[in-house]
Protein backbone atom coordinates (compact mmCIF):
# COMPACT_ATOMS: atom_id res chain seq x y z
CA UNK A 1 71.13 51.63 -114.86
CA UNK A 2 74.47 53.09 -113.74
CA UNK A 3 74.47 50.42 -110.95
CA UNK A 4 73.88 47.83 -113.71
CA UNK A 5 76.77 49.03 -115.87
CA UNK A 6 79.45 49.10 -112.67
CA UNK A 7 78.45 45.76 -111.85
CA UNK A 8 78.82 44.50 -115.67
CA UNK A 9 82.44 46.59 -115.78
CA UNK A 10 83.71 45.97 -112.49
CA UNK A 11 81.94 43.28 -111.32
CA UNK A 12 80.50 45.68 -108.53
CA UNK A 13 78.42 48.45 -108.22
CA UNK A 14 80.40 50.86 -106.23
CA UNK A 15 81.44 52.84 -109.47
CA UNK A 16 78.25 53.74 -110.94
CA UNK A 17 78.43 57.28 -109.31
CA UNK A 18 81.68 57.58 -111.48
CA UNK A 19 80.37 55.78 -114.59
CA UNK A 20 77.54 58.58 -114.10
CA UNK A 21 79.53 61.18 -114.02
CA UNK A 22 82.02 60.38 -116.97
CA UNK A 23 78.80 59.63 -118.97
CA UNK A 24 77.05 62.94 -118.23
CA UNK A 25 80.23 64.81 -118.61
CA UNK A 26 80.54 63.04 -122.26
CA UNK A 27 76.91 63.76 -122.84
CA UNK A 28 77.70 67.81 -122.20
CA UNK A 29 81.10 67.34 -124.26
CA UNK A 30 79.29 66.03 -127.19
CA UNK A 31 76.45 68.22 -126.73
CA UNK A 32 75.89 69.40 -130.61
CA UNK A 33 74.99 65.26 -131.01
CA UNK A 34 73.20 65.10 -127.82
CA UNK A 35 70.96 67.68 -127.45
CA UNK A 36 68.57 66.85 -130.25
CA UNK A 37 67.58 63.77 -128.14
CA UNK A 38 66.70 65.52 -125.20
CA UNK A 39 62.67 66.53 -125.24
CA UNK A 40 63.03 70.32 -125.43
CA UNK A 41 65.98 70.61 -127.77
CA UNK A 42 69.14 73.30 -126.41
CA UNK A 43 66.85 74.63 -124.71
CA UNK A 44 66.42 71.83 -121.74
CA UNK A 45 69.71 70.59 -122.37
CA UNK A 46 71.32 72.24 -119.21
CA UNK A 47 68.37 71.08 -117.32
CA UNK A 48 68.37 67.57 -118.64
CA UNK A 49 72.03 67.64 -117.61
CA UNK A 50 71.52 68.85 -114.27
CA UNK A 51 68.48 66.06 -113.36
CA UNK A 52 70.71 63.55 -115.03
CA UNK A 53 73.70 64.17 -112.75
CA UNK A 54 71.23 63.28 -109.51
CA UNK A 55 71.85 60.20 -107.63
CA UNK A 56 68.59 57.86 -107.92
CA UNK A 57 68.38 59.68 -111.18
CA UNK A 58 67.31 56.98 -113.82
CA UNK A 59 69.03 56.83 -117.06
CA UNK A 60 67.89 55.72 -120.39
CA UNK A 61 68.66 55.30 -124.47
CA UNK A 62 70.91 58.47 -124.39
CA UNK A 63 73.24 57.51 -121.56
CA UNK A 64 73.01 53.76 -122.77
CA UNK A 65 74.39 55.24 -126.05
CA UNK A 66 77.18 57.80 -124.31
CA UNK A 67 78.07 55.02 -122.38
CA UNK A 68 78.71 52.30 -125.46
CA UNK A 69 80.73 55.30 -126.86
CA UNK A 70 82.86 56.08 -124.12
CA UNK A 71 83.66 52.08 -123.36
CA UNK A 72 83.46 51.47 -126.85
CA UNK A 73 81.62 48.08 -125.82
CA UNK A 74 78.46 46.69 -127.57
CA UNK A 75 75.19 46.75 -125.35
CA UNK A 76 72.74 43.99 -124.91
CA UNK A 77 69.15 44.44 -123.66
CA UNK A 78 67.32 41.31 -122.59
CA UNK A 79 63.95 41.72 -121.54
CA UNK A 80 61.54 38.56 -121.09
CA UNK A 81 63.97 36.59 -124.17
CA UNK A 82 67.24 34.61 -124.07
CA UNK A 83 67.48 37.03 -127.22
CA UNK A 84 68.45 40.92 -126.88
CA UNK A 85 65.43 43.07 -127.29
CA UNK A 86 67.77 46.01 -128.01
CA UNK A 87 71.55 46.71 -128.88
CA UNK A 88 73.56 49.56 -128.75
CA UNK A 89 77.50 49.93 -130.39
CA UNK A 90 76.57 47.38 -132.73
CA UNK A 91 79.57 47.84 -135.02
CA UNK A 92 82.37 47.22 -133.17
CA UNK A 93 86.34 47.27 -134.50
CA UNK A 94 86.97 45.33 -131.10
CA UNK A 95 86.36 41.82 -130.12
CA UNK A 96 85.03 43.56 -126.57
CA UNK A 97 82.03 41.07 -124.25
CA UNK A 98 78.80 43.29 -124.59
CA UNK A 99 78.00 45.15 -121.61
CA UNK A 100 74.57 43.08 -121.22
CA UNK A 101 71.80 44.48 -118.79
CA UNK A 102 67.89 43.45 -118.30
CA UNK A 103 65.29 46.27 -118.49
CA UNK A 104 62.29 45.69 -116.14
CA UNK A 105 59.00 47.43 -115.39
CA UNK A 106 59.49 50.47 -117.50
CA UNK A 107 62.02 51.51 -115.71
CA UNK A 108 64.63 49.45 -113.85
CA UNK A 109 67.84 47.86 -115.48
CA UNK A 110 70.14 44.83 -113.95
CA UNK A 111 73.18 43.25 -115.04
CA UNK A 112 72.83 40.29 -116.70
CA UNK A 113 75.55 37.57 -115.97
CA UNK A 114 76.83 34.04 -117.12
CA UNK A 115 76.15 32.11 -113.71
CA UNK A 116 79.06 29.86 -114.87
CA UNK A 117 81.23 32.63 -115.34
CA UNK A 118 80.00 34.32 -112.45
CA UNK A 119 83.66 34.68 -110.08
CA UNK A 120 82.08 36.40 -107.07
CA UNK A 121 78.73 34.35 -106.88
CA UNK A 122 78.11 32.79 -103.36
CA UNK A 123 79.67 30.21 -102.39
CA UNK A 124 77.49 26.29 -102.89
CA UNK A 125 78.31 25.41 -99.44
CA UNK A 126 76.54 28.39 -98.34
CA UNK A 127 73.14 27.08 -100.12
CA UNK A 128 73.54 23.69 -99.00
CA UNK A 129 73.01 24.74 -95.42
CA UNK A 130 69.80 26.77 -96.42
């Protein structure tokens, strides 16, 4: 999911070991929000934290949530639709692009692009040899 979000911010996912960090560090910030969400209350909140902060670590809802906070960006979900299953941030006092990702398998997100907007997309010359 973190990869999912770099690639959808910077159009790359070499940042999503930053973009997990900021969000975990927001999630322990805001922790009087947060820590009813986590399964186990206060009381697994340092734990949640601390699995959370793990590279290969999955995130979920909560860090899809910190995250729409701290870019103040809407969220799109697609899963098996053209239409969003989910969406986080929906009121927005910005005129932002959604951050949109695909959820897959129970488990897996990926970012979801515009193929026409899509600057960095391989080259056609490079298909018309395959």
């Amino acid at each position: 999911m973190f990869r999912a979000f770099s690639d959808q911010l910077y159009g790359r996912e070499d940042h999503y070991k930053t973009i997990r960090r900021v969000c975990m560090d927001y999630i322990e910030l805001e922790r009087d929000f947060y820590k009813d969400y986590v399964v186990g209350g206060d009381e697994f909140f340092d734990e949640y934290l601390k699995r959370k902060r793990q590279d290969g670590c999955w995130g979920d809802d909560l860090e899809i949530q910190a995250l729409s906070e701290i870019y103040n960006r809407p969220i799109e979900i697609y899963a098996y639709s053209n239409e969003p299953m989910r969406t986080f941030h929906e009121v927005s006092d910005t005129n932002k692009t959604p951050i949109r990702i695909s959820y897959h398998g129970k488990a897996h997100y990926n970012s979801v692009i515009r193929a026409l907007t899509c600057t960095y997309c391989v080259d056609k010359a490079y298909w018309a040899g395959k």
